[in-house]
Protein backbone atom coordinates (compact mmCIF):
# COMPACT_ATOMS: atom_id res chain seq x y z
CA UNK A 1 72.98 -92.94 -68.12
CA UNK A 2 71.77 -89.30 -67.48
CA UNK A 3 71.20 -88.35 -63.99
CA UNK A 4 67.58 -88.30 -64.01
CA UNK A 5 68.02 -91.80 -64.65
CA UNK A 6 69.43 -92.25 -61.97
CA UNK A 7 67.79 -92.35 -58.58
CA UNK A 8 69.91 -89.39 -56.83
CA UNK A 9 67.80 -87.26 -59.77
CA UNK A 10 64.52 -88.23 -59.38
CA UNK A 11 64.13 -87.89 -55.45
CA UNK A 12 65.47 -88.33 -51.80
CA UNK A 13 66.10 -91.71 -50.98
CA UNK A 14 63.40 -91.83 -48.39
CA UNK A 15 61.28 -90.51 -51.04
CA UNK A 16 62.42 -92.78 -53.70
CA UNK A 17 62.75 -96.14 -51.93
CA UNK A 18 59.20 -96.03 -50.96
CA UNK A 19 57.65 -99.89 -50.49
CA UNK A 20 57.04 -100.54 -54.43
CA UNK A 21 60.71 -99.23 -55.47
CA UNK A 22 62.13 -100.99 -52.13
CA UNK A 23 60.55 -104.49 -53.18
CA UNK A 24 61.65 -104.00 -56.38
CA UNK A 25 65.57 -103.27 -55.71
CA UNK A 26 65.46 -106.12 -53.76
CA UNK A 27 63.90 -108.36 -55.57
CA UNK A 28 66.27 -107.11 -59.47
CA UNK A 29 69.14 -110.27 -59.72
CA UNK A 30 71.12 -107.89 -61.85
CA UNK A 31 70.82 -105.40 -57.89
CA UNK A 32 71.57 -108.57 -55.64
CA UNK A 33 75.33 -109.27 -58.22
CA UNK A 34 76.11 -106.12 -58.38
CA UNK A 35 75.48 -105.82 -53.98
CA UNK A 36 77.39 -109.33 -53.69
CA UNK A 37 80.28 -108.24 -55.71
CA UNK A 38 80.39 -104.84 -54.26
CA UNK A 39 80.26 -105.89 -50.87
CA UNK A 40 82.88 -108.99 -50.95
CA UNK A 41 85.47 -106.14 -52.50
CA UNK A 42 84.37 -104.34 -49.42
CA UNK A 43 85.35 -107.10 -46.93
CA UNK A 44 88.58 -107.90 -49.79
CA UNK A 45 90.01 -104.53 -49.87
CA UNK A 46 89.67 -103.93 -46.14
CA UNK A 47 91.14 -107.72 -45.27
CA UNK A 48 88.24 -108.27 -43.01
CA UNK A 49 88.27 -111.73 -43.10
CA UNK A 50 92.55 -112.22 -43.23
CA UNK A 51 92.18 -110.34 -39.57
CA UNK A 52 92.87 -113.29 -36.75
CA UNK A 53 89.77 -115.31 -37.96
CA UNK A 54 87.95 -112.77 -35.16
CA UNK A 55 84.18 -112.12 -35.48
CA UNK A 56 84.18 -108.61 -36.75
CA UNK A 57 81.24 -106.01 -35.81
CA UNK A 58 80.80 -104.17 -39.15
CA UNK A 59 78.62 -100.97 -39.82
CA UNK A 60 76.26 -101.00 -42.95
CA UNK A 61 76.01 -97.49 -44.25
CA UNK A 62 72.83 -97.05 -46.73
CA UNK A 63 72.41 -101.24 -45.89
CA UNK A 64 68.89 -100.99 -47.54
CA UNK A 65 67.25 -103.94 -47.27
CA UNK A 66 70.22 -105.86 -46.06
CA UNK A 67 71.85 -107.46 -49.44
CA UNK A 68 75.15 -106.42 -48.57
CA UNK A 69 74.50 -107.63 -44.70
CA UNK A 70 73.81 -111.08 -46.19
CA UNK A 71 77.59 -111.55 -47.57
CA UNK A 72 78.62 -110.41 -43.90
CA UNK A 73 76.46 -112.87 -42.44
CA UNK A 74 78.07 -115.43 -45.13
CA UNK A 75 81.72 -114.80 -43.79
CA UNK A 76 80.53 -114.47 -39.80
CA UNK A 77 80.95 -111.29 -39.37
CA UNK A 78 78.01 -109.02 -37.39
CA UNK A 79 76.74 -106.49 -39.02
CA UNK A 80 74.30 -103.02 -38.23
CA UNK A 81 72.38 -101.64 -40.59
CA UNK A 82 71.82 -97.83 -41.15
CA UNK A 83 69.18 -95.85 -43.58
CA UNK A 84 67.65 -93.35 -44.41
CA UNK A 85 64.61 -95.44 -46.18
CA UNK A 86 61.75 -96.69 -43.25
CA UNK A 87 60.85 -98.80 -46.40
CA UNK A 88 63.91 -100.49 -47.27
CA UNK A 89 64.31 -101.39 -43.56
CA UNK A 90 60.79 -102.78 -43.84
CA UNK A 91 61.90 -105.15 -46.62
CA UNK A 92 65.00 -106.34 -44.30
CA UNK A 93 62.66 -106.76 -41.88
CA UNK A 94 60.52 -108.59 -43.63
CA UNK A 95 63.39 -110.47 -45.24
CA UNK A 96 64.29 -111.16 -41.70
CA UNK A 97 68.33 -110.65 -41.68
CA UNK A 98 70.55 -111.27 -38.89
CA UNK A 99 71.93 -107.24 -38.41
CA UNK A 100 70.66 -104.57 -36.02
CA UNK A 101 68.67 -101.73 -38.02
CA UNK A 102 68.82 -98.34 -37.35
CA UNK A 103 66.37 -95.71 -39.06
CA UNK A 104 69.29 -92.62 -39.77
CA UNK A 105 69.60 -89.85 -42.16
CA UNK A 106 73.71 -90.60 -42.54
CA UNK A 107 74.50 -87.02 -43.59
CA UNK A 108 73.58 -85.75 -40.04
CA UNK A 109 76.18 -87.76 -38.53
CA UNK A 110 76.29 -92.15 -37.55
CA UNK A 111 74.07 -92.41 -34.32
CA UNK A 112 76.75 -94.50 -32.41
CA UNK A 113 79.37 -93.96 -29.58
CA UNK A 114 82.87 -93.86 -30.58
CA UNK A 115 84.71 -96.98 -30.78
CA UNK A 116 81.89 -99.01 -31.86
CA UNK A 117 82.68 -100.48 -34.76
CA UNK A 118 85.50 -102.87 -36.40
CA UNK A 119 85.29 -102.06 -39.65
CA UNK A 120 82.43 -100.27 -41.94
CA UNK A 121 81.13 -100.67 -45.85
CA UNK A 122 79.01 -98.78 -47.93
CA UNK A 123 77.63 -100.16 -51.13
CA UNK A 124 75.60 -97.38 -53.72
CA UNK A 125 74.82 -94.81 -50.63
CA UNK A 126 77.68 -92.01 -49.91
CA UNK A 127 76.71 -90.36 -53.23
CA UNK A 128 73.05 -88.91 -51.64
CA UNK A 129 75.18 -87.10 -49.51
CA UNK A 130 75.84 -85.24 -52.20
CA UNK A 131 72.31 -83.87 -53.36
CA UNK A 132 70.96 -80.82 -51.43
CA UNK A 133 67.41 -82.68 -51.63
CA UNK A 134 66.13 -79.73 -48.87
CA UNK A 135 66.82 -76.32 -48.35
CA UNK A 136 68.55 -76.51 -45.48
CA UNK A 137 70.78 -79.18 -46.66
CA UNK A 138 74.13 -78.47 -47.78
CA UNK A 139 76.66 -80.96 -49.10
CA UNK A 140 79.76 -79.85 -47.68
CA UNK A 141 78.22 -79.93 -43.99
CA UNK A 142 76.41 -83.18 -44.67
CA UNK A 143 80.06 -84.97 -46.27
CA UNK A 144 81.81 -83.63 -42.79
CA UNK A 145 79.36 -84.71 -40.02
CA UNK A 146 79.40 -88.12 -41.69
CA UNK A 147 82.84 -88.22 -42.22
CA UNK A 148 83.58 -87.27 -38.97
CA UNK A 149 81.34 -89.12 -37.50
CA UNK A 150 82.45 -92.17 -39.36
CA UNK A 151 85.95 -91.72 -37.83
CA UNK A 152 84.81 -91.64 -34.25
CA UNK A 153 82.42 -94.95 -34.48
CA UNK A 154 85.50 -97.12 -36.20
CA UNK A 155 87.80 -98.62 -33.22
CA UNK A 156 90.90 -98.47 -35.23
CA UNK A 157 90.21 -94.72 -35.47
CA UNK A 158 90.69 -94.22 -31.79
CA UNK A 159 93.82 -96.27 -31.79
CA UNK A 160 95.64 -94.71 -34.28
């Protein structure tokens, strides 16, 4: 698939996942298998679920309209949300899932005080970080405050 194909090449994901592309996404079965899968390798690989049988507070990063918060919700864990796109948060809204929802732009760093979080996922997002969509955005910069930031918000982080 060529990159203009792809959604990184056509525009900024705020730009791109306007209401009609949000709806859509959302609505594609081939998008929801590909989100389930994804997200219960996620919660595999980082042996949420083999923990102490603990409710787990888990950060969404790019959680869209909240497919990937869905298989959280499935295992018990709770989940926030975080993106970019007012209009996939609209459709979570709308599709009325159990996570918190924060509007963020993740390449300027995760909005949250350190510690916050158990665990975190990311299903189809951390690659926008790597378009310079705006002239005063720069990839490196935007890979290290998330990064960064990331590391602060996870509890493990601070324990280690």
């Amino acid at each position: 698939m060529s990159l203009s194909k792809r959604p990184e090449g056509v525009a900024p994901p705020e730009i791109f996942y306007n209401d009609d592309e949000a709806r859509k996404y959302t609505q594609n079965s081939r998008n929801i298998e590909i989100q389930e899968e994804m997200t219960n390798r996620c919660i595999e690989l980082l042996e949420i679920d083999d923990d102490d049988g603990e409710t787990r507070l888990v950060l969404d990063i790019g959680c869209g309209s909240g497919l990937s918060g869905e298989c959280l919700d499935e295992r018990g864990h709770v989940w926030v949300g975080i993106d970019i796109s007012q209009s996939m948060l609209n459709v979570a809204l709308e599709r009325e899932v159990e996570g918190d929802l924060v509007l963020a732009d993740m390449g300027e760093g995760l909005p949250f005080r350190a510690g916050t979080f158990d665990y975190a996922i990311s299903v189809s997002a951390l690659q926008w970080l790597c378009n310079k969509d705006k002239a005063a955005h720069n990839p490196i910069q935007r890979l290290s405050r998330f990064f960064t930031s990331l590391y602060a918000v996870l509890v493990n982080a601070l324990e280690n």
